[in-house]
Protein backbone atom coordinates (compact mmCIF):
# COMPACT_ATOMS: atom_id res chain seq x y z
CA UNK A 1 35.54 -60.59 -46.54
CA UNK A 2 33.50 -57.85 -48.70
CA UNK A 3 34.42 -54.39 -48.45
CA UNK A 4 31.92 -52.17 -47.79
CA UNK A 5 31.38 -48.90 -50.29
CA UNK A 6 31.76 -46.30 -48.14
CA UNK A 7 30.39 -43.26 -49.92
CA UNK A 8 32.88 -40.29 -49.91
CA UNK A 9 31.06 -37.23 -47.78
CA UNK A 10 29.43 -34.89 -50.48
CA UNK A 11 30.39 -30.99 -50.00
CA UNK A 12 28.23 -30.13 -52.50
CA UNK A 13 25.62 -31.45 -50.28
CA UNK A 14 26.25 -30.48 -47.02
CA UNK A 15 26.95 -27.17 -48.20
CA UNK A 16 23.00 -27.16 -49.14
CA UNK A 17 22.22 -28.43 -46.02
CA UNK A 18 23.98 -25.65 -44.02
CA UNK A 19 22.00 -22.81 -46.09
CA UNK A 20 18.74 -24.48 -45.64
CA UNK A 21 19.40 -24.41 -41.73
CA UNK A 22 20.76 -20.72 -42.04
CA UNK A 23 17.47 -19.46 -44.16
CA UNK A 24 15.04 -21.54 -41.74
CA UNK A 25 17.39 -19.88 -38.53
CA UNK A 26 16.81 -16.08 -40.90
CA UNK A 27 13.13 -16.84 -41.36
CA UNK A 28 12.02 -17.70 -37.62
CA UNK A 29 14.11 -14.58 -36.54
CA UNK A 30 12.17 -12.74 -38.76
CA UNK A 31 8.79 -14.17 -37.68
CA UNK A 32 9.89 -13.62 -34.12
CA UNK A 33 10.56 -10.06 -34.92
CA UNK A 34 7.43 -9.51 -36.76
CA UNK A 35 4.83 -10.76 -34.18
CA UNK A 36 6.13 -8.67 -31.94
CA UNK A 37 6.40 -5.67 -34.06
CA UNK A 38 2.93 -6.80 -34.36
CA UNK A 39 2.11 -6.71 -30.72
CA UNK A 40 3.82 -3.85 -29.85
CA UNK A 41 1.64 -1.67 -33.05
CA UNK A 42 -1.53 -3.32 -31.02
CA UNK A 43 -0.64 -2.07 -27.46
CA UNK A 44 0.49 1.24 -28.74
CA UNK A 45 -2.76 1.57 -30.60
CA UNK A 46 -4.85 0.03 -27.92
CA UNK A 47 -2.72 2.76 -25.13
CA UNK A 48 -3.61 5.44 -27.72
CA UNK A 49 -7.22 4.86 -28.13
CA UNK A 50 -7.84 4.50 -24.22
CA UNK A 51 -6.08 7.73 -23.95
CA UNK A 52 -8.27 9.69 -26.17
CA UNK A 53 -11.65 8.07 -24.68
CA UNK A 54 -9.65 8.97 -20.99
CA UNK A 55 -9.66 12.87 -23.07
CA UNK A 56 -13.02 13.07 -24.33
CA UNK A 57 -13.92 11.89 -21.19
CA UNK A 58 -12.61 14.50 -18.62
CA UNK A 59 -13.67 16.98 -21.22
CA UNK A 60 -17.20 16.10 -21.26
CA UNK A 61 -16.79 15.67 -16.95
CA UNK A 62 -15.45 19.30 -17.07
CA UNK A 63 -17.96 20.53 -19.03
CA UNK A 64 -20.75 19.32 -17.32
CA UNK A 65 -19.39 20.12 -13.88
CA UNK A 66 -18.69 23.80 -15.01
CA UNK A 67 -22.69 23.39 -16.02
CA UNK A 68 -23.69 22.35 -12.56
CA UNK A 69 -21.59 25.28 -10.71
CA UNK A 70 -23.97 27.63 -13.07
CA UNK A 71 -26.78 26.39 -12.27
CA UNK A 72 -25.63 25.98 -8.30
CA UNK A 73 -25.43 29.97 -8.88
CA UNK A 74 -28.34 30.61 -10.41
CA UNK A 75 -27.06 31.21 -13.98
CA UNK A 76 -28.94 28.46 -15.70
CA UNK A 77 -32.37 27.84 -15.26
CA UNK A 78 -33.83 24.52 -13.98
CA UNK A 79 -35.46 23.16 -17.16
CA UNK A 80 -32.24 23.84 -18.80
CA UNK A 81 -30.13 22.25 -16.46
CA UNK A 82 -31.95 19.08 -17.12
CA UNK A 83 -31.89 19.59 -20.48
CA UNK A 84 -28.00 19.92 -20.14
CA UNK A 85 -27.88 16.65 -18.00
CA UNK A 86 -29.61 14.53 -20.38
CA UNK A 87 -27.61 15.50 -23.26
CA UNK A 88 -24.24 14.80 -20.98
CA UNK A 89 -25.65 11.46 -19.67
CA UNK A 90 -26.11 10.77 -23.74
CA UNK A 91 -22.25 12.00 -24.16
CA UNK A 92 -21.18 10.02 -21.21
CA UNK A 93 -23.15 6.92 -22.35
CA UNK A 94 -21.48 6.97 -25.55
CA UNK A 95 -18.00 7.06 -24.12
CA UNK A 96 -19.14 4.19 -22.43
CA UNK A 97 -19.25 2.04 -25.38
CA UNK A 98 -15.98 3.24 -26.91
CA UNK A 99 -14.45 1.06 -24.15
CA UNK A 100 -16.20 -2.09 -26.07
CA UNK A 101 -14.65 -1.67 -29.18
CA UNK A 102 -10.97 -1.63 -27.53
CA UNK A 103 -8.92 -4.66 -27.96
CA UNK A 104 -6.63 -4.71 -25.06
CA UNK A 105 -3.17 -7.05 -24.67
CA UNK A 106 -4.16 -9.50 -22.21
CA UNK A 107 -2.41 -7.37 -19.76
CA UNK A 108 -4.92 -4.69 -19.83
CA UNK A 109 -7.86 -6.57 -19.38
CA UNK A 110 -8.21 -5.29 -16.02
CA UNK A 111 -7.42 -1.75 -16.47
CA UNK A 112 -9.77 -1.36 -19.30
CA UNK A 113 -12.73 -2.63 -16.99
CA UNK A 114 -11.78 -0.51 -14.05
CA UNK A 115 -11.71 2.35 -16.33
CA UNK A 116 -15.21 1.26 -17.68
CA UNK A 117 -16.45 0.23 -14.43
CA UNK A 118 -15.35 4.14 -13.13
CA UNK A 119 -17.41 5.51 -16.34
CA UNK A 120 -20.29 3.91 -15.54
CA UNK A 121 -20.53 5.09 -11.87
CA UNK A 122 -19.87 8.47 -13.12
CA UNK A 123 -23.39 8.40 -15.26
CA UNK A 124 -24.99 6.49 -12.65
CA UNK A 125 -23.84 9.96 -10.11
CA UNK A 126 -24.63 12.13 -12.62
CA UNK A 127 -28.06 10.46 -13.20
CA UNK A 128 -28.79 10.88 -9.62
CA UNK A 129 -27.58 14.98 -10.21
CA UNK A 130 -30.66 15.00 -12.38
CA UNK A 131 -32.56 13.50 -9.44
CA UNK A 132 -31.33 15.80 -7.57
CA UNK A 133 -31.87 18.65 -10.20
CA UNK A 134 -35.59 17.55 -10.64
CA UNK A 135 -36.72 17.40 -6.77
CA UNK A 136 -33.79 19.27 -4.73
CA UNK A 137 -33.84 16.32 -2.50
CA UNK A 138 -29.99 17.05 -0.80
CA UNK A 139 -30.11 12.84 -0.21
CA UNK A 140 -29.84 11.89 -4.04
CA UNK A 141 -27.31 14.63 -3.96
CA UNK A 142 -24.93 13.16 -1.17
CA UNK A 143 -25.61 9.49 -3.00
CA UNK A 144 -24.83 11.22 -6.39
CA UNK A 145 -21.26 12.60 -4.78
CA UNK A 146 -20.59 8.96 -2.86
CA UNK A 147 -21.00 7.58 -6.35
CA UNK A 148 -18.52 10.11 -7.62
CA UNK A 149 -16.26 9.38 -5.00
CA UNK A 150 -16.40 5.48 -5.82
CA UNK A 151 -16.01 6.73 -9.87
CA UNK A 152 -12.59 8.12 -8.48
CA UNK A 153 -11.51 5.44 -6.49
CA UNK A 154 -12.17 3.06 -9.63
CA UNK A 155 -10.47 5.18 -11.77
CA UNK A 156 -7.16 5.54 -9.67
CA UNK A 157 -6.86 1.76 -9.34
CA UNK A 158 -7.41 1.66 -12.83
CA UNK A 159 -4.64 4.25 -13.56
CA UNK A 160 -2.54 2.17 -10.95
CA UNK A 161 -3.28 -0.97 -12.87
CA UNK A 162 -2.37 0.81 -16.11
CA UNK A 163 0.68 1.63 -15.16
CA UNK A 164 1.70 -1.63 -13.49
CA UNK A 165 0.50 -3.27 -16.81
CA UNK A 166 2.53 -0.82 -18.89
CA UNK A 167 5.94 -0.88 -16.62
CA UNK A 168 5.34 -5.39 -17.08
CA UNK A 169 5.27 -4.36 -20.73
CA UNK A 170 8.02 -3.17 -20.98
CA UNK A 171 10.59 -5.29 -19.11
């Protein structure tokens, strides 16, 4: 019978083995950690842009509507009331597209479109106000506030939906 050579187990190499596992264990930890430092920088900065378009956007709405209760008393004239609208319908419409530019987690998606979909029923109610500012026809002005009404609605489910998003988030 032939003996077999049975090679002798090599430290030297299985100690290379175990720090190859140990840095490829370090690295993936670290790559772990790192996309979702990176998705957490992207839904902060995607919360913080949607809150300053949500800012700019009751500003403008409380601007205008303090512009309206003028003219409702008399204090602003009718060509300059319309003057006023157009230039807030501008505003508003420009808002409006800041919602494009937003990159939302997946999470958000809906949110972000109830939010836009509430924006853009707000300029279609305030585009109606001019309507109304134009021929004094009380009609376009109850459609105008049912519009606002629905530009609420939309915007509470989207605040709803925020915050259901926000509180899945974060679990």
């Amino acid at each position: 019978m032939k003996k077999k050579n049975i090679k002798a187990p090599n430290p030297k190499r299985r100690m290379q083995i175990a720090i190859g596992i140990g840095v490829a264990i370090i690295l993936t930890v670290i790559g772990v950690n790192y996309n979702l430092d990176l998705a957490n920088l992207k839904g902060q900065k995607f919360g913080n842009d949607l809150a300053q378009i949500q800012s700019d956007l009751h500003n403008e709405t409380a601007n205008f509507d303090a512009n309206l209760t003028m003219y409702e008393k008399g204090q602003i004239s009718k060509d300059h009331m319309l003057n006023l609208t157009d230039a807030h319908i501008a505003r508003m419409q420009n808002i409006l597209t800041r919602y494009d530019s937003l990159s939302p987690p997946d999470s958000f998606t809906a949110p972000l479109q109830l939010f836009r979909l509430s924006t853009q029923t707000q300029i279609d109610s305030d585009s109606l106000i001019k309507q109304w500012v134009q021929t004094g026809d009380n009609a376009t002005r109850a459609k105008s506030d049912q519009l606002l009404q629905e530009s609420f609605q939309y915007e509470m489910n989207g605040l709803q939906s925020y915050n259901r998003a926000k509180s899945g988030a974060s679990q």
